[in-house]
C-alpha atoms as a PDB file:
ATOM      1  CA  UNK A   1     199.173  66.721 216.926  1.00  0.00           C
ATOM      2  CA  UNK A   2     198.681  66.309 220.630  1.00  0.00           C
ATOM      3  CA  UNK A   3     198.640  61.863 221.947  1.00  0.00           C
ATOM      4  CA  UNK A   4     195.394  61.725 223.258  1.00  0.00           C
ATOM      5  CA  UNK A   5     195.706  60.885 227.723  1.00  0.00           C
ATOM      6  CA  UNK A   6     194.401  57.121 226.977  1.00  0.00           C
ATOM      7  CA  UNK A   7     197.162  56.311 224.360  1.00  0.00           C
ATOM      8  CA  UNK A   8     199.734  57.581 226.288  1.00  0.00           C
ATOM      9  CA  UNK A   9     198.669  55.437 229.202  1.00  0.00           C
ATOM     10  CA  UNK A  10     198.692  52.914 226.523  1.00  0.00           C
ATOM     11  CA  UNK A  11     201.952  53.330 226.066  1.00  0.00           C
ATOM     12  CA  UNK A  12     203.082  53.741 229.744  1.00  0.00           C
ATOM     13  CA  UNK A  13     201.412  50.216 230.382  1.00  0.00           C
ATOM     14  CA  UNK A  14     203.436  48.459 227.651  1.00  0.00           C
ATOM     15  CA  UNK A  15     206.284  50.097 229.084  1.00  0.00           C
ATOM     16  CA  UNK A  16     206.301  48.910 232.317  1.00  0.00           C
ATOM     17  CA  UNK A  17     204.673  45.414 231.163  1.00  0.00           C
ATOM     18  CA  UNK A  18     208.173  45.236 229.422  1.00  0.00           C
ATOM     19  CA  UNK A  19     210.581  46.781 231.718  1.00  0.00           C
ATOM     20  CA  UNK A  20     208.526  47.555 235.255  1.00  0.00           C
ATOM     21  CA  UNK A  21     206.784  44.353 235.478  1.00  0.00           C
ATOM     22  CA  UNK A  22     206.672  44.613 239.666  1.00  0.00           C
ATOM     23  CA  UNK A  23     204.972  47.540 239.164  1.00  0.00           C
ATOM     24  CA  UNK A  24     201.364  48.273 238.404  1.00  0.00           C
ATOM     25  CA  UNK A  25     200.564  51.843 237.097  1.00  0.00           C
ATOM     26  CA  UNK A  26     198.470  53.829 238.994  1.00  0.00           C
ATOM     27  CA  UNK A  27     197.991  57.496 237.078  1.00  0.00           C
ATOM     28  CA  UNK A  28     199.171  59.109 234.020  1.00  0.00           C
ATOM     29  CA  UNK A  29     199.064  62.966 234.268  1.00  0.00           C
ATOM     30  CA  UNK A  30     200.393  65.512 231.916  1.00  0.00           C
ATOM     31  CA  UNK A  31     203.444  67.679 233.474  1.00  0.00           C
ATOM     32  CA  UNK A  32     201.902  71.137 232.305  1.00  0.00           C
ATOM     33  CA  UNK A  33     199.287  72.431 230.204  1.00  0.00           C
ATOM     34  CA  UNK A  34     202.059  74.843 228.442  1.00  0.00           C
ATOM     35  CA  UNK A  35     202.322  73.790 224.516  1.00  0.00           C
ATOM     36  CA  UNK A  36     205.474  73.497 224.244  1.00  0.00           C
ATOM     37  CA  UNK A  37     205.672  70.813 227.302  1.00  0.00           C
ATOM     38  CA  UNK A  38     202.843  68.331 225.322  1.00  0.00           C
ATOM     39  CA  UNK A  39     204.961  65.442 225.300  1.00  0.00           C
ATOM     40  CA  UNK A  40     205.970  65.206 228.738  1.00  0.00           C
ATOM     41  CA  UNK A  41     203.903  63.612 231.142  1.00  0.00           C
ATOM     42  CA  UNK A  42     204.351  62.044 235.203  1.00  0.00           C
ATOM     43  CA  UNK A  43     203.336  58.159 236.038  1.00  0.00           C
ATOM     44  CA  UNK A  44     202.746  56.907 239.477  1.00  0.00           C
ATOM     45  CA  UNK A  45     202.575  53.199 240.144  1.00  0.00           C
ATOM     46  CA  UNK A  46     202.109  50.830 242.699  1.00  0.00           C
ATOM     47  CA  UNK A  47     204.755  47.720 243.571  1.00  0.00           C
ATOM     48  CA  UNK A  48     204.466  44.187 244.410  1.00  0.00           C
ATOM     49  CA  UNK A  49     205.862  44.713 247.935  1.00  0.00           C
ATOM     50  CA  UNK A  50     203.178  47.435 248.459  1.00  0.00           C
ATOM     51  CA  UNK A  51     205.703  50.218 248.043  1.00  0.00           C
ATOM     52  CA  UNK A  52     205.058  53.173 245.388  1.00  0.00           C
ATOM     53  CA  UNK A  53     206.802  55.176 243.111  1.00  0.00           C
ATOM     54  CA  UNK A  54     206.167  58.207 241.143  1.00  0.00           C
ATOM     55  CA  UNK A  55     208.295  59.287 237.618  1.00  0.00           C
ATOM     56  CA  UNK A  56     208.322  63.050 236.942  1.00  0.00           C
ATOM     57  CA  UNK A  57     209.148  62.509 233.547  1.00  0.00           C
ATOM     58  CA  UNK A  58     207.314  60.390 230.636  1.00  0.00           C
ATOM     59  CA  UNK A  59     208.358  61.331 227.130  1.00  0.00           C
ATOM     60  CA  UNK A  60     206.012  60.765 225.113  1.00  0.00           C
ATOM     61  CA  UNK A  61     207.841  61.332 222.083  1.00  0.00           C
ATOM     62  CA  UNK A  62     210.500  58.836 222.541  1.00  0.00           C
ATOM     63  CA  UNK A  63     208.561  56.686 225.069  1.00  0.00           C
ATOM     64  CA  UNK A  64     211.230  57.289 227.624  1.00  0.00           C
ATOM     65  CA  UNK A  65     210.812  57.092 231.747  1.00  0.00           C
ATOM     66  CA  UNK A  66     213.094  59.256 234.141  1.00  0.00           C
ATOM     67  CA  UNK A  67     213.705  61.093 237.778  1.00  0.00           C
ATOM     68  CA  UNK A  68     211.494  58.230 239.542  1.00  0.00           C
ATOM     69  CA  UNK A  69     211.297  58.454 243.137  1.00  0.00           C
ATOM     70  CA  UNK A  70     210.906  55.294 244.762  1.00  0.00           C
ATOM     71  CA  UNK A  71     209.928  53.245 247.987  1.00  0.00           C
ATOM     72  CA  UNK A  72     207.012  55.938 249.151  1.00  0.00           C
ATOM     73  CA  UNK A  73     204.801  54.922 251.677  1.00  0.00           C
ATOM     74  CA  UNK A  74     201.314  55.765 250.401  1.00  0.00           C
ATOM     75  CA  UNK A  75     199.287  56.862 247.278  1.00  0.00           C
ATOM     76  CA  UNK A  76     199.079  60.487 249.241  1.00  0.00           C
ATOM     77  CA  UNK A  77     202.917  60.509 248.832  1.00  0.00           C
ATOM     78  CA  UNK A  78     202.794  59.754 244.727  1.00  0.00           C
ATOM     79  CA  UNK A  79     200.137  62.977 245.160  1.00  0.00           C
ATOM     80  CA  UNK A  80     202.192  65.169 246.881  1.00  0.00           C
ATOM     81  CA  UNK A  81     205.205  64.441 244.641  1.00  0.00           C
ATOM     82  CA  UNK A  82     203.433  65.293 241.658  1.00  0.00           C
ATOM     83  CA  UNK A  83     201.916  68.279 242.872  1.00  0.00           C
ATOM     84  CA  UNK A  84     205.151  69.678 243.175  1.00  0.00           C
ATOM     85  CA  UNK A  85     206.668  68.999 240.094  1.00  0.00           C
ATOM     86  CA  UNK A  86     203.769  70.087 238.329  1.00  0.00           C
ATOM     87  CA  UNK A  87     204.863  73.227 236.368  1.00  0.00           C
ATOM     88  CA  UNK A  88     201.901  75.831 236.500  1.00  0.00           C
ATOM     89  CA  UNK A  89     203.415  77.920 234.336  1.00  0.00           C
END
């Protein structure tokens, strides 16, 4: 059965309470609408020095963050950056 968008941002915020405390998140969006991808979703988030940073890669599953991309400029960046690693397939 398919986590519901508000747990898994549920999850993402206890995540980064625990490990990403400088960060606050932002947006949770899923990484594809394709079945077999319904665990995986992308997190952007906003830091204390007024930096942001976007994470291609939130397992639900396993509750696991990866490929981050750091130190952007602007909340148009974090868009931009998950437009294109959103898979439309």
């Amino acid at each position: 059965m398919k986590t519901g968008l508000n747990e898994v941002r549920d999850h993402v915020e206890q995540y980064f309470k625990e490990y990403l405390p400088q960060y606050t998140v932002l947006e949770v969006r899923e990484k594809s609408y394709h079945p077999d991808d319904a665990c995986f979703y992308m997190v952007s988030a906003k830091k204390e020095d007024d930096t942001y940073a976007v994470w291609t890669s939130w397992n639900e599953q396993i509750q696991s963050l990866n490929y981050g991309h750091y130190d952007l400029v602007s909340v148009e960046d974090c868009e931009q950056i998950l437009a294109e690693f959103y898979f439309k397939g």
